[in-house]
Protein backbone atom coordinates (compact mmCIF):
# COMPACT_ATOMS: atom_id res chain seq x y z
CA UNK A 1 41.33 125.85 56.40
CA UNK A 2 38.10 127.59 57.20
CA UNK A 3 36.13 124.56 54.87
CA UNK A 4 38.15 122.08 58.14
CA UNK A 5 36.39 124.13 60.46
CA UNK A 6 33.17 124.44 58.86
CA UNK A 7 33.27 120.99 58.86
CA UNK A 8 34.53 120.61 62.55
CA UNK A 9 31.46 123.03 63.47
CA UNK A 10 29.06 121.03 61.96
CA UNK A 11 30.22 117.54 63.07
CA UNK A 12 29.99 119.16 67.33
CA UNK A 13 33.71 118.67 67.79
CA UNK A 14 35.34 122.07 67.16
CA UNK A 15 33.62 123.49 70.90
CA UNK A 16 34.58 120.49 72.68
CA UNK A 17 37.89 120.82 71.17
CA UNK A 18 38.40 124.39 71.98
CA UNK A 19 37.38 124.31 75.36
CA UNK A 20 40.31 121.20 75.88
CA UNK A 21 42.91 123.82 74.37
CA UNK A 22 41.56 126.79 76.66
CA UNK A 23 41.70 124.19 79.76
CA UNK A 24 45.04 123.00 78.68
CA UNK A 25 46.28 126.64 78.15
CA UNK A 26 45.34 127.39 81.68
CA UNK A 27 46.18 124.65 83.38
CA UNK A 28 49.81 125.28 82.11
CA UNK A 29 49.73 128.52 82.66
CA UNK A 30 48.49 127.92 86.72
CA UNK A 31 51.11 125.20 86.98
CA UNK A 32 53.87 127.83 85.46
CA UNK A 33 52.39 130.94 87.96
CA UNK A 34 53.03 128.04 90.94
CA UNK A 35 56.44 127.05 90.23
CA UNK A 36 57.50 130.47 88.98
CA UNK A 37 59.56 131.83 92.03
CA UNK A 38 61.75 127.98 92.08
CA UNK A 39 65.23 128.18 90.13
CA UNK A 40 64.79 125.28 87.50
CA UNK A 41 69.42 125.11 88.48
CA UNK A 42 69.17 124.99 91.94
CA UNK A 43 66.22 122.82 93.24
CA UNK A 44 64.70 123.91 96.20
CA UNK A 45 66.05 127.46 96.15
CA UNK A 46 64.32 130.63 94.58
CA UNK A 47 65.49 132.81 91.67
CA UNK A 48 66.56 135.29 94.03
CA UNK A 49 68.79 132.51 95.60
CA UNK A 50 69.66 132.11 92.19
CA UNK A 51 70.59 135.73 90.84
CA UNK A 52 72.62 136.53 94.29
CA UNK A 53 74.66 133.60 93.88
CA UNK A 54 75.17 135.24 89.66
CA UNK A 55 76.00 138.24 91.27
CA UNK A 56 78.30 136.51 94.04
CA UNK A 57 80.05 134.79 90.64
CA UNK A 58 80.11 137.81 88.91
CA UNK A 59 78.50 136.00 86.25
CA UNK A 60 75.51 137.57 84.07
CA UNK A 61 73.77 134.51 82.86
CA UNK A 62 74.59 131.39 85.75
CA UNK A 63 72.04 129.02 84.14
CA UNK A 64 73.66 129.41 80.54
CA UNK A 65 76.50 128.45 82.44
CA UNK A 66 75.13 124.98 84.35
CA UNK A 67 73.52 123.95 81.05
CA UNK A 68 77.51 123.99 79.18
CA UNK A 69 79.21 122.95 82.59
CA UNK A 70 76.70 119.96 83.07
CA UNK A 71 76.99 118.62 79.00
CA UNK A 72 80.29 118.48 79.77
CA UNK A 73 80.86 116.97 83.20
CA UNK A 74 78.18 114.39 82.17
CA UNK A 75 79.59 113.95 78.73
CA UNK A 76 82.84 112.55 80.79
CA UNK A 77 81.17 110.98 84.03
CA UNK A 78 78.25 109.33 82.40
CA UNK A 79 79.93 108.75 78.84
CA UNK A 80 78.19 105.04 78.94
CA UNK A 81 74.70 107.46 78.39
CA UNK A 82 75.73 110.58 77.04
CA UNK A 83 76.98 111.57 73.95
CA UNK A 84 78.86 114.72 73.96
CA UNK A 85 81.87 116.05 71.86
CA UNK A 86 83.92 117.26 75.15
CA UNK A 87 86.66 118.91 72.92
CA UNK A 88 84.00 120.71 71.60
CA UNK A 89 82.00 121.19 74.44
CA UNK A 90 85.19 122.65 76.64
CA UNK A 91 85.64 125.00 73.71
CA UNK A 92 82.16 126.71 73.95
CA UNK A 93 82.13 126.58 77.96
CA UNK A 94 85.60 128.44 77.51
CA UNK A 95 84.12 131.12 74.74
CA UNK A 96 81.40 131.48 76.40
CA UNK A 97 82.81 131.98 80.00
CA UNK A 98 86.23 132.50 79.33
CA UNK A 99 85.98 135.22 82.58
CA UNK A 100 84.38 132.76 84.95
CA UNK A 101 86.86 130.88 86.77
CA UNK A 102 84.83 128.01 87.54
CA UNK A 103 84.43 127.35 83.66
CA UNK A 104 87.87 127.02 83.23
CA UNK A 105 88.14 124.74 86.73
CA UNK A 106 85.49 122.21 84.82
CA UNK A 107 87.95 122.42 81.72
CA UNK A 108 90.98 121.73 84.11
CA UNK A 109 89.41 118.70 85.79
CA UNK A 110 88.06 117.19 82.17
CA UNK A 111 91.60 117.21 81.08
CA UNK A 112 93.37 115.56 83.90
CA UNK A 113 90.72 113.10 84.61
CA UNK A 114 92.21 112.44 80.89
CA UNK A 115 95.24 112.50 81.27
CA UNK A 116 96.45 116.05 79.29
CA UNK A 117 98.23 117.00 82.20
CA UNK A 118 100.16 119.90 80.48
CA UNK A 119 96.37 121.63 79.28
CA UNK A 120 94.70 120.75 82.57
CA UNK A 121 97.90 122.85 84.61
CA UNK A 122 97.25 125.70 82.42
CA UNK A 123 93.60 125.77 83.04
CA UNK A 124 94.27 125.44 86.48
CA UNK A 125 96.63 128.30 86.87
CA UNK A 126 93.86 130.41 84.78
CA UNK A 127 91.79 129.80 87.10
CA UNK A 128 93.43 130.72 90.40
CA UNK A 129 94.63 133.90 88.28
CA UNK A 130 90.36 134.79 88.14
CA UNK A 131 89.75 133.93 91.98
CA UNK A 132 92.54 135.39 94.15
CA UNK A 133 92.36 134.64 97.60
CA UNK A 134 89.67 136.05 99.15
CA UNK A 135 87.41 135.22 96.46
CA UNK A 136 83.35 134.33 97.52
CA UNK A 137 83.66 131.03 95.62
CA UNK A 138 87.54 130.20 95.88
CA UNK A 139 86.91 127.26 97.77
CA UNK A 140 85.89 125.44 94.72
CA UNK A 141 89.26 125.48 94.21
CA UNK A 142 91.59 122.24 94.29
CA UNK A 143 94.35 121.99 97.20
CA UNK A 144 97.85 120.59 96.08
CA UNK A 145 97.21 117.27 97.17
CA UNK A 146 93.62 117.39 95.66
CA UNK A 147 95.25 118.03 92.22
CA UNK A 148 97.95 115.45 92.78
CA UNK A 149 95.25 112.65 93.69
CA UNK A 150 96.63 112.09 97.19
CA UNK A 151 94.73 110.04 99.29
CA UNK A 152 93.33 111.14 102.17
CA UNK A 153 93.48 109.15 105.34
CA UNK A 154 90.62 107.35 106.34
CA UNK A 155 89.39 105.70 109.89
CA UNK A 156 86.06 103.95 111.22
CA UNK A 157 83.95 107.18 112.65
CA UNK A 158 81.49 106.22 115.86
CA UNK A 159 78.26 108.16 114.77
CA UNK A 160 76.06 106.52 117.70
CA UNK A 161 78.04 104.75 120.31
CA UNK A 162 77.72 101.19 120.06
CA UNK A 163 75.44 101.15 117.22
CA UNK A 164 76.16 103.24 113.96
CA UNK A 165 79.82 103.87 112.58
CA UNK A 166 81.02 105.35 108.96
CA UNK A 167 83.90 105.46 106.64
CA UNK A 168 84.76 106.90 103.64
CA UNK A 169 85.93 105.70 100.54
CA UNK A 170 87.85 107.94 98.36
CA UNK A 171 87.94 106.86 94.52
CA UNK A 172 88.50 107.67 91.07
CA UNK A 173 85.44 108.17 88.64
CA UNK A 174 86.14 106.88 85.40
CA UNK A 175 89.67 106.39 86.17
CA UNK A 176 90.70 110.00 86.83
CA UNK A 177 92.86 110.51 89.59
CA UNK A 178 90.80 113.31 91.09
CA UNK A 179 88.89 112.18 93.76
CA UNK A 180 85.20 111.23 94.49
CA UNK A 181 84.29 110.10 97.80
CA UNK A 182 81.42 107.88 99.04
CA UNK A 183 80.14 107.03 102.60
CA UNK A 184 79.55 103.54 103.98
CA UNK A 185 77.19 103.09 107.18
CA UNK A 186 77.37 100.13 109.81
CA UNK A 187 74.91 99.55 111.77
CA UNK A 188 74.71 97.45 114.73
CA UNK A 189 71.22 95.37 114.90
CA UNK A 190 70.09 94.28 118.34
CA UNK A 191 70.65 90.91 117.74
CA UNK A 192 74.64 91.80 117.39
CA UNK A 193 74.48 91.58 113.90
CA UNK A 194 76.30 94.24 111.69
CA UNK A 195 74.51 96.17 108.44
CA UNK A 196 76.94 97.32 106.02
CA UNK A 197 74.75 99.78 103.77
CA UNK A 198 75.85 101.32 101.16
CA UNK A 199 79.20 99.58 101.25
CA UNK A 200 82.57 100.91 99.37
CA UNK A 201 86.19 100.10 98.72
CA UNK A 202 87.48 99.41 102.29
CA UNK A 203 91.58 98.94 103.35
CA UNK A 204 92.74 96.01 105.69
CA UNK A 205 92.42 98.32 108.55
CA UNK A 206 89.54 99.48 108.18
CA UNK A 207 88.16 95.42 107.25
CA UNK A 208 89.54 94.91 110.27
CA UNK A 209 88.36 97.63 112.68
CA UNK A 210 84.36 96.21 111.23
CA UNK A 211 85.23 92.56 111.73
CA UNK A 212 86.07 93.97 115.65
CA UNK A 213 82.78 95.17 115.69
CA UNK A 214 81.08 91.92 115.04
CA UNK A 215 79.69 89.48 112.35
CA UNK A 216 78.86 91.49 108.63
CA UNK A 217 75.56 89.22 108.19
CA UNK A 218 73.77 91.64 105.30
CA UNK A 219 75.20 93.94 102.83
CA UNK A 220 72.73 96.44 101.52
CA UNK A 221 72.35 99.01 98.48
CA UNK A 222 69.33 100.89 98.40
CA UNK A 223 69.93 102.86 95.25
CA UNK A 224 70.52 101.31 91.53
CA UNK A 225 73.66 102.85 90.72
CA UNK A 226 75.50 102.06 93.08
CA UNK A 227 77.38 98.87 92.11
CA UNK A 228 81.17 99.60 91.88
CA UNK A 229 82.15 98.13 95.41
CA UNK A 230 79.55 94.77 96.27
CA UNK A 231 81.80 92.53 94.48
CA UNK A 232 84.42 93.46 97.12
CA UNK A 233 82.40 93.66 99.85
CA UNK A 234 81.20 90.14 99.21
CA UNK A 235 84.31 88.91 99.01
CA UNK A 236 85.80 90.44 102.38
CA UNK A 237 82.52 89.87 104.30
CA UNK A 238 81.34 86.44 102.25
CA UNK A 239 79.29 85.28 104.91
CA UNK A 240 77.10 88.25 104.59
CA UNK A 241 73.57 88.83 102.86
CA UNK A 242 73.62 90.93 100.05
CA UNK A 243 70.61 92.92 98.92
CA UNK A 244 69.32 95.22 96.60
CA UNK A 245 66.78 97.18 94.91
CA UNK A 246 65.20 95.34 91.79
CA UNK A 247 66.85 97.54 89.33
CA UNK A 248 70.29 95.77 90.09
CA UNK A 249 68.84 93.06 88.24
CA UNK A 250 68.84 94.33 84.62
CA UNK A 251 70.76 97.46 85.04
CA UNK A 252 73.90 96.36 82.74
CA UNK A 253 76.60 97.08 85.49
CA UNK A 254 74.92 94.93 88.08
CA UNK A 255 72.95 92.16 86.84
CA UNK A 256 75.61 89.76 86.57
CA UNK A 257 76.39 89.78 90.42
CA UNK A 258 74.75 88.16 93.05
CA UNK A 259 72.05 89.13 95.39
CA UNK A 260 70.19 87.32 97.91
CA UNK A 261 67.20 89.25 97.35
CA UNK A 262 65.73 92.59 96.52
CA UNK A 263 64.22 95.55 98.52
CA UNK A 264 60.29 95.69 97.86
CA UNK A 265 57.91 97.68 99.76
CA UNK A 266 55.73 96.29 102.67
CA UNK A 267 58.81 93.70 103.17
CA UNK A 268 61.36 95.45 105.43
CA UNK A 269 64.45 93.38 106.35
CA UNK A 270 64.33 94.40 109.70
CA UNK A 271 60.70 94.78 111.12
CA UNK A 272 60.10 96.92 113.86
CA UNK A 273 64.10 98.02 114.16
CA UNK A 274 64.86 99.10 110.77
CA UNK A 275 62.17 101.10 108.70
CA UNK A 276 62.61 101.33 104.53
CA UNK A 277 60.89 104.36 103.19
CA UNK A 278 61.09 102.58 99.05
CA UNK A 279 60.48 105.68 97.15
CA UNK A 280 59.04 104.27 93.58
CA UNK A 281 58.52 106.22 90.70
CA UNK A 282 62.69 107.06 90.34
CA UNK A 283 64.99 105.86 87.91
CA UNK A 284 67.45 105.59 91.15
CA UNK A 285 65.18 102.94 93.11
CA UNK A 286 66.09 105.51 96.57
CA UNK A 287 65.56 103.38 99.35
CA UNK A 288 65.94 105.54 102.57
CA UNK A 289 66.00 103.61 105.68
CA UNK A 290 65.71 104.90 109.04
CA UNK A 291 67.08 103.23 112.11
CA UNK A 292 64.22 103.37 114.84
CA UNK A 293 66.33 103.18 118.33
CA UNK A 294 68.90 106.27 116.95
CA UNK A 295 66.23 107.89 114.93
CA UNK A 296 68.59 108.25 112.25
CA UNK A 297 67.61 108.50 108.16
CA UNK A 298 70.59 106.59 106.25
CA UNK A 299 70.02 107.60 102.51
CA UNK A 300 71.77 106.92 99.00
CA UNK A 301 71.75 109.57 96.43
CA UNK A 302 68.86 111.56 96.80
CA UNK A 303 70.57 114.38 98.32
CA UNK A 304 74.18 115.63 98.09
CA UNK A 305 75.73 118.60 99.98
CA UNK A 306 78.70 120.98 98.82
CA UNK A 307 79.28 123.28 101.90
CA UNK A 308 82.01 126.07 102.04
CA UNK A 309 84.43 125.66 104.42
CA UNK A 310 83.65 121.69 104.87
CA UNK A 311 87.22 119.77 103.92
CA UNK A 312 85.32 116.49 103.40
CA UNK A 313 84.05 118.06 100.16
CA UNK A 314 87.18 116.79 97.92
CA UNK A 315 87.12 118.72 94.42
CA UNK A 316 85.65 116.66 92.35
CA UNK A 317 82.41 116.46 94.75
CA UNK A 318 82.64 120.54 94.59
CA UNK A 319 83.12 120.95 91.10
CA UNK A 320 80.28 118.58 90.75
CA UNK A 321 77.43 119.64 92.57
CA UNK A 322 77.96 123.38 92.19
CA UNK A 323 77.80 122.90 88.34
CA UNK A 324 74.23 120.75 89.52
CA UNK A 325 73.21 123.91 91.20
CA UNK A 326 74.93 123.13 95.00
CA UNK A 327 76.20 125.69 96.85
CA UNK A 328 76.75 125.73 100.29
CA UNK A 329 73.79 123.44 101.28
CA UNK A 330 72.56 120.11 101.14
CA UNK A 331 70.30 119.93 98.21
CA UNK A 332 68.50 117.53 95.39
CA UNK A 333 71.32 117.85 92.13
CA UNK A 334 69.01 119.41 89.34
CA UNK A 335 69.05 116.39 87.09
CA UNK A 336 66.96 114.71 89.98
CA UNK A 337 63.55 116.10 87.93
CA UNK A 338 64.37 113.87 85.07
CA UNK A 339 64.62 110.84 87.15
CA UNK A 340 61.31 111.16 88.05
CA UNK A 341 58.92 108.68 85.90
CA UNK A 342 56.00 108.44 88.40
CA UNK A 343 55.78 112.30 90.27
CA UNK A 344 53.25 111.21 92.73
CA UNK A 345 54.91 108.03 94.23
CA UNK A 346 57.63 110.06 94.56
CA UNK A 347 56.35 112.53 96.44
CA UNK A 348 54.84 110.06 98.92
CA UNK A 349 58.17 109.13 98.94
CA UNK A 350 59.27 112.90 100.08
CA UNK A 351 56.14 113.04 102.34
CA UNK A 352 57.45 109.92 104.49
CA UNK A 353 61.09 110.63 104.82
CA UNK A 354 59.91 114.60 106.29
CA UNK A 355 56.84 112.46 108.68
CA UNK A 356 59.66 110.62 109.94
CA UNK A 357 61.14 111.06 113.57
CA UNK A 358 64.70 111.31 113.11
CA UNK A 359 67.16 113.50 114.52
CA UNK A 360 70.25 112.88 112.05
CA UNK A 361 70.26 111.98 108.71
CA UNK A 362 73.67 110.31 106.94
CA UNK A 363 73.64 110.57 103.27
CA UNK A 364 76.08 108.23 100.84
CA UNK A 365 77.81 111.48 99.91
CA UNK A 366 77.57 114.06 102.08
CA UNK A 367 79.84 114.52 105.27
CA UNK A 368 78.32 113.21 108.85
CA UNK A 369 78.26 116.66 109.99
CA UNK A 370 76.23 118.51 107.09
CA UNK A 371 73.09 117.16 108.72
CA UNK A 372 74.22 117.18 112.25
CA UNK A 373 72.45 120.39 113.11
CA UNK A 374 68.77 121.43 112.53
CA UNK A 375 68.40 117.81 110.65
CA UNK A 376 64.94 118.36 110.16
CA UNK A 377 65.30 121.93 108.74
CA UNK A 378 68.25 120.57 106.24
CA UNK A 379 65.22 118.07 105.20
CA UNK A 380 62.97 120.38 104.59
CA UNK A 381 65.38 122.35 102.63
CA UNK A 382 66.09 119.79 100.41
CA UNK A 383 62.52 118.59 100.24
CA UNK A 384 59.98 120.03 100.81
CA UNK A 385 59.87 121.84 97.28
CA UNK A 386 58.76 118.80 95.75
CA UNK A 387 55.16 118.68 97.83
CA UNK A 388 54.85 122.22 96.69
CA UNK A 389 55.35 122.28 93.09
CA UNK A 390 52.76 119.25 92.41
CA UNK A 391 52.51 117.17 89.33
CA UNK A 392 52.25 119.61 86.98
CA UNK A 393 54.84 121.62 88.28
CA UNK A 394 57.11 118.38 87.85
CA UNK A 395 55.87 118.41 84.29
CA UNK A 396 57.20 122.06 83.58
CA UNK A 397 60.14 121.14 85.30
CA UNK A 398 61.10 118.82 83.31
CA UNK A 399 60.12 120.61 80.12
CA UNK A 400 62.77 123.28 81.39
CA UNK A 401 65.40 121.01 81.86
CA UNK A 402 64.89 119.04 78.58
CA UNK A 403 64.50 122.66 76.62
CA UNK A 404 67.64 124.01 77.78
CA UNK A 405 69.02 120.22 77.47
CA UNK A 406 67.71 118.78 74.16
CA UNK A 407 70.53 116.30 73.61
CA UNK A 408 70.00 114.69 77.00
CA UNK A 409 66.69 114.09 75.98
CA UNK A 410 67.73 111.84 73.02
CA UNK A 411 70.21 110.20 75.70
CA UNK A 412 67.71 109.67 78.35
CA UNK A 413 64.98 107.89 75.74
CA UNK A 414 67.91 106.07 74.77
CA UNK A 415 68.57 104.90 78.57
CA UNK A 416 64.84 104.28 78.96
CA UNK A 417 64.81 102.03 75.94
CA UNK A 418 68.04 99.83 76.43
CA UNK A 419 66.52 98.18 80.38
């Protein structure tokens, strides 16, 4: 060893090389000191927001928790990409946090989405046994209709007289019967013409109550996993438009449907009425756009909300997000940081959405009314983290995540490699 650096010393490269290691030390250690007061569970919020809601769950180590409760709820939702062992992974949630009653809530809804109705009743009654009425977090809890996978009722809301409307669309993920629910927007173009964005499963009333409104002439999806519903949409709306974001193209669920065309920056479909804020650098291919004359934001799944007391939330979108570090706010899910391949693109992203004059932002899954008050503050809340941190705090970020995650790692090199 000392002959190597003998050696190194004599050829000139062992000071050049140990002033890289001292300037990469530091430099890791400034971007750590910046990013040190940000919960690496709950983006945007501190570690104090972080150990009150602990204390609020009366658990000792919450982000122990997310890491298990996250395998596991991706291990079922995004089974396509992740490889988990959910018998196994339930069992060491359940050891683990056998005391917690939102462990044994995650357990409950893995087994009914599968079908072990018997085990999922008896993780369900455990549960309610741990939070009695009264509890902080009992609202995570699933109604009786919830449970049974009742569906809810569901109209044509006016967000903007005369020019914006919304409905919801209430569906099973991976064929569970528990609820998920997604939000289309129409929008009204000053020509007459209607924009279906985001568009979902719709009944014959509520086909109907759009067709009243006018002619469907463009169907658009501004984020590249959203796919379920265009088929559909095309076919009850065929002389309609349909457009996309490039990803659709190749991404396995997508690429064999039609599109008209794609989203690309610089070439807005609407000039001058309709504004598309393309934020690049994101596995998601977030388009947010933002309807001048209402100065509203209409965005996919860059933000989703989980608010206490807010019915719209059905239990699986409450389950969900609080195990992704959501609780009662409207807030980035953490696995957001790992979608990130180019940090600065999206931040310029981030930087246009908050320059933006708008007044209401709708969101693909989060209730018209979680934005309806202080819309810019709600913005800010669930953005403006991401100026702050800078690239190298992205970078420690996502060392965090894949640390405390090594298997989704594997999976997401996997993902990266398969396009």
């Amino acid at each position: 060893m000392m002959g190597e650096l003998t050696a190194l010393w004599q050829s000139g490269l062992l000071a050049p090389l140990l002033v890289l290691v001292v300037v990469g030390v530091s430099v890791g250690l400034v971007a750590r000191l910046r990013v040190r007061r940000y919960s690496r569970f709950m983006l945007g919020a501190d570690k104090a927001a972080e150990a009150a809601l602990a204390a609020v769950a009366g658990v000792e180590d919450l982000p122990r928790f997310f890491v298990l409760s996250q395998r596991l709820l991706w291990g079922f939702t995004q089974a396509d990409l992740i490889r988990v062992d959910l018998d196994a992974a339930a069992a060491q949630l359940l050891r683990e946090f056998d005391g917690f009653f939102v462990a044994h809530l995650v357990v409950a809804f893995i087994q009914r989405s599968r079908g072990e109705n018997v085990a999922a009743n008896r993780a369900l009654a455990r549960a309610c046994e741990l939070a009695p009425p009264g509890h902080p977090l009992a609202y995570l809890l699933p109604t009786q209709a919830e449970w049974a996978g009742d569906d809810p009722e569901v109209t044509l809301e006016e967000v903007v007289p005369g020019r914006i409307w919304r409905h919801a669309c209430y569906y099973g993920h991976g064929g569970s019967p528990l609820h998920e629910i997604g939000y289309a927007t129409i929008v009204r173009r000053r020509d007459g013409g209607l924009v279906i964005y985001n568009p979902v499963a719709m009944s014959p009333a509520i086909r109907a109550a759009i067709a009243a409104l006018g002619e469907v002439t463009h169907l658009v999806i501004g984020v590249k996993f959203h796919n379920m519903f265009i088929a559909e949409a095309q076919a009850a709306f065929p002389g309609a438009k349909t457009f996309g974001v490039p990803g659709h193209a190749t991404n396995p669920p997508s690429r064999d449907l039609h599109f008209d065309g794609f989203i690309r920056a610089g070439a807005p479909l609407f000039p001058g009425e309709i504004d598309e804020i393309v934020v690049a650098g994101h596995q998601f291919e977030e388009v947010v756009m933002i309807d001048r004359p209402t100065r509203t934001a209409i965005i996919f799944d860059f933000v989703m909300s989980n608010l206490r007391g807010a019915p719209e939330h059905p239990f699986w979108v409450r389950i969900y997000t609080f195990c992704w570090g959501i609780d009662d706010r409207v807030a980035m899910p953490a696995y957001q940081v790992i979608m990130w391949t180019n940090f600065l693109a999206v931040r310029r992203g981030v930087r246009a959405l908050l320059a933006a004059d708008v007044e209401r932002a709708l969101a693909a899954h989060v209730p018209t009314q979680a934005m309806a008050d202080d819309c810019a503050g709600r913005l800010r809340e669930a953005f403006g983290w991401v100026d702050e941190i800078g690239l190298l705090g992205h970078l420690v970020f996502m060392r965090d995540f894949f640390v405390a995650q090594p298997s989704f790692l594997r999976d997401f090199v996997r993902y990266l490699l398969r396009r």
